[in-house]
N, C-alpha and C. Protein backbone atom coordinates (compact mmCIF):
# COMPACT_ATOMS: atom_id res chain seq x y z
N UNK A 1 -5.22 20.06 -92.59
CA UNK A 1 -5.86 19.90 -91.30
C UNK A 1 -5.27 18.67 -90.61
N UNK A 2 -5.28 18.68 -89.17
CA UNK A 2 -4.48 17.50 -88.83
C UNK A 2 -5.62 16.63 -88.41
N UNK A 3 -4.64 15.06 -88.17
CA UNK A 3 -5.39 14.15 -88.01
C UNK A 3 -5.74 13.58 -86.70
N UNK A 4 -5.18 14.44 -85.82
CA UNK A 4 -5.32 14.74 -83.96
C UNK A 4 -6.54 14.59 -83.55
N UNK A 5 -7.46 13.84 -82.98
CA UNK A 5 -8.56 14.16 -82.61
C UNK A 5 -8.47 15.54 -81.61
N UNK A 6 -7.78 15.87 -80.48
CA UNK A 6 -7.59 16.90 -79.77
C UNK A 6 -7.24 18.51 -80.31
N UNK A 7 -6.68 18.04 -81.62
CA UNK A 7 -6.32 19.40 -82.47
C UNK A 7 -7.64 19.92 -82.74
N UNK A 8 -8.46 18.82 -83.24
CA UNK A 8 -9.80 18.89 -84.19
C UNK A 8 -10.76 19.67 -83.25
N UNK A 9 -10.92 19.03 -82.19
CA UNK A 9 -11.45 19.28 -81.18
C UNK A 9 -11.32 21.10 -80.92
N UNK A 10 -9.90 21.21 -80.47
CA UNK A 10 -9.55 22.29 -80.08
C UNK A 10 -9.94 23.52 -81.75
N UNK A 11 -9.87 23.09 -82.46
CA UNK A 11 -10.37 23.89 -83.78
C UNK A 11 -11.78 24.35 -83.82
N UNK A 12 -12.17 22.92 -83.17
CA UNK A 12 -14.03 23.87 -83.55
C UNK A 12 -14.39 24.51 -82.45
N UNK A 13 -13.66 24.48 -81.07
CA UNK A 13 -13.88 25.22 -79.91
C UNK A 13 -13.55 26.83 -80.14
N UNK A 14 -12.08 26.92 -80.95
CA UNK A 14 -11.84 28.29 -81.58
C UNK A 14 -12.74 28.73 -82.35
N UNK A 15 -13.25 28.04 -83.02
CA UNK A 15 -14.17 28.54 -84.48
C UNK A 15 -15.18 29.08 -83.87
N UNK A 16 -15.90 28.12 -83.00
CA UNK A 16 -17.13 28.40 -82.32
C UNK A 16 -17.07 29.59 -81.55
N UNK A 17 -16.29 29.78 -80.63
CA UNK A 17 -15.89 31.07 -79.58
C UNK A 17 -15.97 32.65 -80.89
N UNK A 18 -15.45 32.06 -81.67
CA UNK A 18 -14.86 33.11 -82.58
C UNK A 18 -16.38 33.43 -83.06
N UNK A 19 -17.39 32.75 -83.75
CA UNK A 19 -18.42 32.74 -84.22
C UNK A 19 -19.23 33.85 -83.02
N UNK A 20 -19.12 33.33 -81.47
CA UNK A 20 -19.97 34.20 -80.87
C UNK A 20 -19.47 35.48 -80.52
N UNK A 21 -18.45 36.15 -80.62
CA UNK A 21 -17.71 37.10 -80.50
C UNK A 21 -18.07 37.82 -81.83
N UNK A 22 -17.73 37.53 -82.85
CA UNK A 22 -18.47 38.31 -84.15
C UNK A 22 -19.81 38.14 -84.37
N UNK A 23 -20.73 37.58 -83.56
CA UNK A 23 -22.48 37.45 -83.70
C UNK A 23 -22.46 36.99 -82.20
N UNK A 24 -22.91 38.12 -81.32
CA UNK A 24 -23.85 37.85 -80.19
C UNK A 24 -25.05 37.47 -80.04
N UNK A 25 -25.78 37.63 -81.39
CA UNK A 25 -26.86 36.42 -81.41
C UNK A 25 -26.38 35.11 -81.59
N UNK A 26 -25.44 34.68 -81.61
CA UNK A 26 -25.11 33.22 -81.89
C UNK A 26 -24.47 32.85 -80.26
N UNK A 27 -24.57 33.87 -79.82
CA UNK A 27 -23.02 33.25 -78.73
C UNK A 27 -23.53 32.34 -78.11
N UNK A 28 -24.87 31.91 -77.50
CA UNK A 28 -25.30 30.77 -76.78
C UNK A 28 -25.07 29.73 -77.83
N UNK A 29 -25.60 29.48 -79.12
CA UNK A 29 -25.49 27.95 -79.92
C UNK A 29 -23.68 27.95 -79.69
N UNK A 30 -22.93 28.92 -80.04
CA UNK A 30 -21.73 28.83 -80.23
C UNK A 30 -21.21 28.16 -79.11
N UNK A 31 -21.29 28.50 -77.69
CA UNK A 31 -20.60 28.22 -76.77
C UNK A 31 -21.20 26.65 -76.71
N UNK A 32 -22.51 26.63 -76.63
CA UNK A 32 -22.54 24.95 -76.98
C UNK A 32 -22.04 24.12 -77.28
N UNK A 33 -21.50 24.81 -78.62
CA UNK A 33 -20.80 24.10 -79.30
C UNK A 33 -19.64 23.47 -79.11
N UNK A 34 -18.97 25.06 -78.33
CA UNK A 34 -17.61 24.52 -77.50
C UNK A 34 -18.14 23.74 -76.59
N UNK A 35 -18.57 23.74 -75.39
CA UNK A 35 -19.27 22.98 -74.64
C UNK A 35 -19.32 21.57 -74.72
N UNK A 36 -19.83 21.04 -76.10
CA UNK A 36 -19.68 19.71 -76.65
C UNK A 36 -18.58 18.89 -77.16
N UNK A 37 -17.78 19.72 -77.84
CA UNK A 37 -16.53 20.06 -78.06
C UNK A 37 -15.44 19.69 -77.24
N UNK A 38 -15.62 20.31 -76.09
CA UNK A 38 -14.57 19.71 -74.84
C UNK A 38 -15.10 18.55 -73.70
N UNK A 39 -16.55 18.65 -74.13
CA UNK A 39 -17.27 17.10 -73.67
C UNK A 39 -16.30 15.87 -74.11
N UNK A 40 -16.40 16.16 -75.58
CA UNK A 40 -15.66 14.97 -76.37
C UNK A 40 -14.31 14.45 -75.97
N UNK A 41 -13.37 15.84 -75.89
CA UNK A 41 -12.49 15.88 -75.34
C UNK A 41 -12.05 15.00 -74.32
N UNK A 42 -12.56 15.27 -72.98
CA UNK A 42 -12.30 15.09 -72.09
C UNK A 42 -12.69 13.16 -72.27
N UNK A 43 -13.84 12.83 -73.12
CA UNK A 43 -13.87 11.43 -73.24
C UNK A 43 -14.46 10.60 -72.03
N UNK A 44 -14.93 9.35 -72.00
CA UNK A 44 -15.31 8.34 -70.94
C UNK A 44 -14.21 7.96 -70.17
N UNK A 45 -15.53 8.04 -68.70
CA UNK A 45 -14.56 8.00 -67.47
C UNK A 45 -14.43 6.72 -67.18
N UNK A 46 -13.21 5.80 -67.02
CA UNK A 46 -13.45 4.72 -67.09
C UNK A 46 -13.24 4.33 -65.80
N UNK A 47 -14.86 3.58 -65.17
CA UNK A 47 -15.08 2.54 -64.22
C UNK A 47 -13.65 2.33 -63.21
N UNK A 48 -13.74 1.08 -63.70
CA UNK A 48 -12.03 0.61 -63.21
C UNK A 48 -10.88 1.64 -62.89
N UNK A 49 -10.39 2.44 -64.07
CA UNK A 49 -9.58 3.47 -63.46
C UNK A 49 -9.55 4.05 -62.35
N UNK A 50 -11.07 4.13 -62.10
CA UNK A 50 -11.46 5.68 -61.02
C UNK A 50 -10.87 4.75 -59.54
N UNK A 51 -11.99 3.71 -59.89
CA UNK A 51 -11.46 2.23 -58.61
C UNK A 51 -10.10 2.34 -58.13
N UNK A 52 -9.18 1.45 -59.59
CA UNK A 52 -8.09 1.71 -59.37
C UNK A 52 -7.56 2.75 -58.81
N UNK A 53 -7.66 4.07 -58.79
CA UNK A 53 -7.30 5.05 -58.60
C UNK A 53 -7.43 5.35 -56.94
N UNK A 54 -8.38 5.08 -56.93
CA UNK A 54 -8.72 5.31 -55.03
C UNK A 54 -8.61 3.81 -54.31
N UNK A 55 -8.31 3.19 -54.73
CA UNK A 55 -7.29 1.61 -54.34
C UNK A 55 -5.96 2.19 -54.14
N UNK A 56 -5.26 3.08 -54.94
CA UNK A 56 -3.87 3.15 -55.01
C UNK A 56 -3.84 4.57 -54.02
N UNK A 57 -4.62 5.03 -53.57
CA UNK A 57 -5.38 5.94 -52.87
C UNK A 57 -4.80 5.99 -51.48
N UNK A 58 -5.78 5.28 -51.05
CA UNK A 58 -6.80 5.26 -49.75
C UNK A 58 -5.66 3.52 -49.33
N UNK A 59 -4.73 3.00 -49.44
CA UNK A 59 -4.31 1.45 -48.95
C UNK A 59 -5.05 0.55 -49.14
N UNK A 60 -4.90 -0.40 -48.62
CA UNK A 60 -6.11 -1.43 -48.77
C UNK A 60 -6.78 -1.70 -47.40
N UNK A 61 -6.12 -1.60 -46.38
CA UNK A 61 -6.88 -1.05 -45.19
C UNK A 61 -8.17 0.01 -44.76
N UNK A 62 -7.58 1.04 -45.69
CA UNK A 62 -8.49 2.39 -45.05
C UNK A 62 -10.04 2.28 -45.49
N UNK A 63 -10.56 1.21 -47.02
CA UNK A 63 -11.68 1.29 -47.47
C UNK A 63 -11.89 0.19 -47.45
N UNK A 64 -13.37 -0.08 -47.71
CA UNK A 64 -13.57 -1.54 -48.09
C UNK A 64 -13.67 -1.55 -49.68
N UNK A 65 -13.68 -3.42 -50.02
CA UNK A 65 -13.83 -2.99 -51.54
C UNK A 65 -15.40 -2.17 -51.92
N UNK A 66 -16.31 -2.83 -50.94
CA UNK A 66 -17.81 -1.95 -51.57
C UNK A 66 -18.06 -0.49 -51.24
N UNK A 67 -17.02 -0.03 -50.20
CA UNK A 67 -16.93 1.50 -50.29
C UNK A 67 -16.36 2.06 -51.21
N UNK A 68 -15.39 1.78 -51.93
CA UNK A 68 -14.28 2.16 -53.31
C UNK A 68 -15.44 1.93 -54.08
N UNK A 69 -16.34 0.55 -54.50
CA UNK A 69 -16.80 0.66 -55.63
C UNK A 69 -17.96 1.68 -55.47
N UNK A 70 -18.83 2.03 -54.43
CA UNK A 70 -19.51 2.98 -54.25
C UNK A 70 -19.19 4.57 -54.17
N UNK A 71 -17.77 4.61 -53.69
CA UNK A 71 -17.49 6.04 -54.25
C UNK A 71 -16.96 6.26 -55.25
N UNK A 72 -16.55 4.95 -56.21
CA UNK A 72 -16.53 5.10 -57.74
C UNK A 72 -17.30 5.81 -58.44
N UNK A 73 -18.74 4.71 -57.83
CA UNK A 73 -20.13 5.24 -58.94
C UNK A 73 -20.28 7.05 -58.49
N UNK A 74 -19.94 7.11 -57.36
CA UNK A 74 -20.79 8.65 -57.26
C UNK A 74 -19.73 9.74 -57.76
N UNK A 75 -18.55 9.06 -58.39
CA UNK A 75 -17.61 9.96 -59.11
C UNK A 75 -17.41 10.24 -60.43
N UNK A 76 -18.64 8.55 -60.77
CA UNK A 76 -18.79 8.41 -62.43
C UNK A 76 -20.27 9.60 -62.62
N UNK A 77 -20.72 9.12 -61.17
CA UNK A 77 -22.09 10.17 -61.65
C UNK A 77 -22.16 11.93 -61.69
N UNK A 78 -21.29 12.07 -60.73
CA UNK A 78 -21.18 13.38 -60.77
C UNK A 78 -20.01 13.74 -61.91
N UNK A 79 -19.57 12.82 -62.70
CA UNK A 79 -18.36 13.05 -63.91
C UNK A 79 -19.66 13.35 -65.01
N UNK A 80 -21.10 12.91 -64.84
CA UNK A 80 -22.00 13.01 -66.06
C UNK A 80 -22.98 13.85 -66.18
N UNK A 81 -22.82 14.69 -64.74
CA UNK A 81 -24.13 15.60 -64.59
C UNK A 81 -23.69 16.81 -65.20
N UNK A 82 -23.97 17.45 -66.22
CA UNK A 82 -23.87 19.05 -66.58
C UNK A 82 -23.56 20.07 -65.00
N UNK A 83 -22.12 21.07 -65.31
CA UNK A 83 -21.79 21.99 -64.41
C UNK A 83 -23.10 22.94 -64.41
C-alpha cells in the first residue's frame, strides 16, 4: 500500500463507491464516505493564500485591503458550507 496521502485517499473513495454499487443499502453511508474522503483531500483553505490570491488579482488599486480581507472570509466561508 502506498505511503501517498492522496493515493490513500483516492483508495477508500474506490472502495467505498464500490461498496455502494454491490449493496444499495449501503450506498448513502458509502458515498459519505467518499464524501469525507475527498473533504480530506482537498485539505484547509488557507487564509492568506486566498488574500494573496485576489491581491495578485484585482492590483492594488482596484480593492481596498479591508475589501480583499472581507472577500477572503466569504470565500473561506462558503469553502466550509456542505454543497
Amino acid at each position: 500500500m502506498s505511503n501517498d496521502p492522496d493515493a490513500l485517499l483516492g483508495t477508500i473513495v474506490d472502495l467505498a463507491m464500490g461498496i455502494a454499487r454491490q449493496c444499495p443499502d449501503c450506498a448513502e453511508p458509502a458515498a459519505q464516505i467518499a464524501s469525507l474522503a475527498g473533504e480530506l483531500r482537498a485539505g484547509p483553505i488557507d487564509r492568506g493564500a486566498v488574500q494573496d490570491a485576489l491581491e495578485g488579482q484585482v492590483g492594488e488599486n482596484d480593492l481596498s485591503d479591508v475589501r480583499i480581507r472581507a472577500t477572503a472570509e466569504s470565500v473561506l466561508k462558503a469553502a466550509r458550507e456542505p454543497m
